[in-house]
C-alpha atoms as a PDB file:
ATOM      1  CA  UNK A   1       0.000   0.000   0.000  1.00  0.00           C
ATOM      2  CA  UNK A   2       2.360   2.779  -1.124  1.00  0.00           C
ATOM      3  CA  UNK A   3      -0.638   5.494  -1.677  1.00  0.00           C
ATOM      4  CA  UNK A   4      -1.613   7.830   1.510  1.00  0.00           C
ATOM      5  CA  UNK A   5      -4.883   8.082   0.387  1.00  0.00           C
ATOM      6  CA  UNK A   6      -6.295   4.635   0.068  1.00  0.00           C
ATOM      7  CA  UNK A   7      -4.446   3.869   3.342  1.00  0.00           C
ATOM      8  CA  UNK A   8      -6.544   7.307   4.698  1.00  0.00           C
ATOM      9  CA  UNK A   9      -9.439   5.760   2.978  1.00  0.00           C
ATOM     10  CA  UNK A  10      -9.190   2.597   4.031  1.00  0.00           C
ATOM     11  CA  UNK A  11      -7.533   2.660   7.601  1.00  0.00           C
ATOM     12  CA  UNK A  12      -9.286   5.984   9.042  1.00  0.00           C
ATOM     13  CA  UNK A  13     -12.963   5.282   9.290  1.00  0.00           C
ATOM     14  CA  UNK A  14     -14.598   3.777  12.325  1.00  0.00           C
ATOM     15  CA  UNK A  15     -15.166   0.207  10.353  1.00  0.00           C
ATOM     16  CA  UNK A  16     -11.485   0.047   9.074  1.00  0.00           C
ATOM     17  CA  UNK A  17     -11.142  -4.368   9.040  1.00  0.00           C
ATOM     18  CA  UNK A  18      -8.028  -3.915  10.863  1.00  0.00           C
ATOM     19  CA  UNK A  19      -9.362  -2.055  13.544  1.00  0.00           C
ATOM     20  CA  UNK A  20     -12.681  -4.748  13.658  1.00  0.00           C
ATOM     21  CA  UNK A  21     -10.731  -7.908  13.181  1.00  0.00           C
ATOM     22  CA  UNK A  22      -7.734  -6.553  16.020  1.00  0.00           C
ATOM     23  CA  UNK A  23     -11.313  -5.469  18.208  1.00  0.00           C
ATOM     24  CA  UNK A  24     -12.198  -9.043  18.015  1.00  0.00           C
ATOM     25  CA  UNK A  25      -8.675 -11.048  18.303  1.00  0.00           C
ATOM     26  CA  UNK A  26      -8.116  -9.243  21.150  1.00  0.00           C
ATOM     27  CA  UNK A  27     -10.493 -10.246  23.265  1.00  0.00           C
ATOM     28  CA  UNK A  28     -10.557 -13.331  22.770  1.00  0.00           C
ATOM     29  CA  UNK A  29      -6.971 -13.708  23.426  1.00  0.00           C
ATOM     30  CA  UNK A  30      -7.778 -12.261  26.725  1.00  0.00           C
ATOM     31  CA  UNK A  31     -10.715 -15.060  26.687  1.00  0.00           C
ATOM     32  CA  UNK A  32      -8.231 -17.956  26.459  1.00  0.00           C
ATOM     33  CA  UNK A  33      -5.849 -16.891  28.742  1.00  0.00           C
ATOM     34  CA  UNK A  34      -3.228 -15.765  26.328  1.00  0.00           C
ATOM     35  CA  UNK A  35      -3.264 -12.356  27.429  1.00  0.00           C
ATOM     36  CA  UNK A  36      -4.577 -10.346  31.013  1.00  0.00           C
ATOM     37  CA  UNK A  37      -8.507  -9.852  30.957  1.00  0.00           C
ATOM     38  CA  UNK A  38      -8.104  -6.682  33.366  1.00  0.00           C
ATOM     39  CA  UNK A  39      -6.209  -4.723  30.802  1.00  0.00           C
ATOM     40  CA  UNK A  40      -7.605  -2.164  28.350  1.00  0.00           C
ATOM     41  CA  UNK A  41      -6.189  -3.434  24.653  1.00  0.00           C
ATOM     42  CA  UNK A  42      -8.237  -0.671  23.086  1.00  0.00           C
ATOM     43  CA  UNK A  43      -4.781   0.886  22.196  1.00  0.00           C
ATOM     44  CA  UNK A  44      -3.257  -2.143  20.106  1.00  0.00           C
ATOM     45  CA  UNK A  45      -5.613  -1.568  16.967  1.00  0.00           C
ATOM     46  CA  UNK A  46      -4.124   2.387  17.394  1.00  0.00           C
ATOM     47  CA  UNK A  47      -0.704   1.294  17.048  1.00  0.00           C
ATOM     48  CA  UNK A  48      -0.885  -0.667  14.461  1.00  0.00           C
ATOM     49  CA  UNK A  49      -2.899   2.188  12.110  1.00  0.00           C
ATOM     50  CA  UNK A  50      -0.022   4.782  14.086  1.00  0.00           C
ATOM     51  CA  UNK A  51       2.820   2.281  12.736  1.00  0.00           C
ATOM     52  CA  UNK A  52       1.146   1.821   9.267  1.00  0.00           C
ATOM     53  CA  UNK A  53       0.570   5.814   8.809  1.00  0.00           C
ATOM     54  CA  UNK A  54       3.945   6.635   9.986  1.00  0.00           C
ATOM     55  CA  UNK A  55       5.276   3.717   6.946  1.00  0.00           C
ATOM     56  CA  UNK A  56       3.218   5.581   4.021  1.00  0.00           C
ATOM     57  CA  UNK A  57       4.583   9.304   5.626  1.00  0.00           C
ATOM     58  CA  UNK A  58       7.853   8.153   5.023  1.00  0.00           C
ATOM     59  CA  UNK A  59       6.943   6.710   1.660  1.00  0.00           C
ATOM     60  CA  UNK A  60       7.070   3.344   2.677  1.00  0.00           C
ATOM     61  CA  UNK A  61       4.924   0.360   1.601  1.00  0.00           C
ATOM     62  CA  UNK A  62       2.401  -1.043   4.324  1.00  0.00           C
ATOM     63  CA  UNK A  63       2.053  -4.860   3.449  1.00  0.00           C
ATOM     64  CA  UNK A  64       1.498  -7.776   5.248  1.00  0.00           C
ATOM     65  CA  UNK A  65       5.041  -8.735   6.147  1.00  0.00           C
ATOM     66  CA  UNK A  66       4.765  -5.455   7.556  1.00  0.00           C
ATOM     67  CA  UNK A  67       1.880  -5.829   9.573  1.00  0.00           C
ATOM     68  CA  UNK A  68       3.051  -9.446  10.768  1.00  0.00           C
ATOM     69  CA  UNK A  69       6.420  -7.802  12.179  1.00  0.00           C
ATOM     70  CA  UNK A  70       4.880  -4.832  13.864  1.00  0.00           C
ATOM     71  CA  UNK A  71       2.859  -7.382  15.235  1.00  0.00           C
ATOM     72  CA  UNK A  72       4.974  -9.809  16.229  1.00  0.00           C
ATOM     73  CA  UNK A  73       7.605  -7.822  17.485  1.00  0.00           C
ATOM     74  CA  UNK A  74       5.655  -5.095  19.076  1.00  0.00           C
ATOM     75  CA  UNK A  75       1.797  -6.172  19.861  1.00  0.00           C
ATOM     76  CA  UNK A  76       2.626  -9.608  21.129  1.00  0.00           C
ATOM     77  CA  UNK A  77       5.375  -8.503  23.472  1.00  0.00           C
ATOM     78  CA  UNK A  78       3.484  -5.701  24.903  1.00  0.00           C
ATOM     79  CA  UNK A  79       0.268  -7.579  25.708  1.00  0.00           C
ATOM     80  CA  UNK A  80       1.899 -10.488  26.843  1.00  0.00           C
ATOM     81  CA  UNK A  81       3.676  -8.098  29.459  1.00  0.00           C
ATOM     82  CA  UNK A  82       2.586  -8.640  32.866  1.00  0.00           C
ATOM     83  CA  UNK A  83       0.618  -5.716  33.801  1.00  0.00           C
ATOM     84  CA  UNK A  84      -0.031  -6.014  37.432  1.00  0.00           C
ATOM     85  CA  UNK A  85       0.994  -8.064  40.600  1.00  0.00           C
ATOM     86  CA  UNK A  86      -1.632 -10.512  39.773  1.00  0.00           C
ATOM     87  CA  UNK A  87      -0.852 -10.619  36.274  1.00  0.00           C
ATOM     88  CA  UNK A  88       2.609 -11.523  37.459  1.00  0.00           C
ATOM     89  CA  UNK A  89       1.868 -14.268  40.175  1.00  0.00           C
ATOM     90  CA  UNK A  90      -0.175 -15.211  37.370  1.00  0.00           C
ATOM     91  CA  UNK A  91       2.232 -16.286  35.184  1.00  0.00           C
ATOM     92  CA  UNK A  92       4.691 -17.934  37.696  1.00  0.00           C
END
């Protein structure tokens, strides 16, 4: 997706699929156990558009590899992060 304005199009509306299907993962993530139930994830679908946007700024393509390493290396981490004393006894 090299062009700004099909990712503005496409990425900046309240239905955008990335924002619905991320909506949807997420809680059932937090539904299996994968990730904490207390937290807020509202955020995650945000980065992802922030990470995309800042790509296509810098006249960058935003493709799927793209999406899968922002993804991988930033949105997994971060939700899989302990976020309280429960979270961490938790986990132990």
């Amino acid at each position: 997706m090299n062009d700004p304005n099909v990712f503005r199009r496409d990425c900046f509306k309240p239905n955008c699929a990335t924002t619905l299907s991320i909506n949807v993962t997420v809680p059932q993530a937090a539904d299996r156990g994968e990730i904490s139930a207390t937290s807020d994830w509202s955020l995650v679908s945000d980065v992802i558009l922030a990470m995309g946007l800042l790509r296509v700024v810098g006249g960058q393509t935003v493709d799927a590899d793209f999406v899968r390493q922002v993804i991988d290396m930033l949105i997994l981490p971060a939700v899989r992060t302990p976020t309280t004393d429960q979270d961490l006894n938790d986990n132990r």
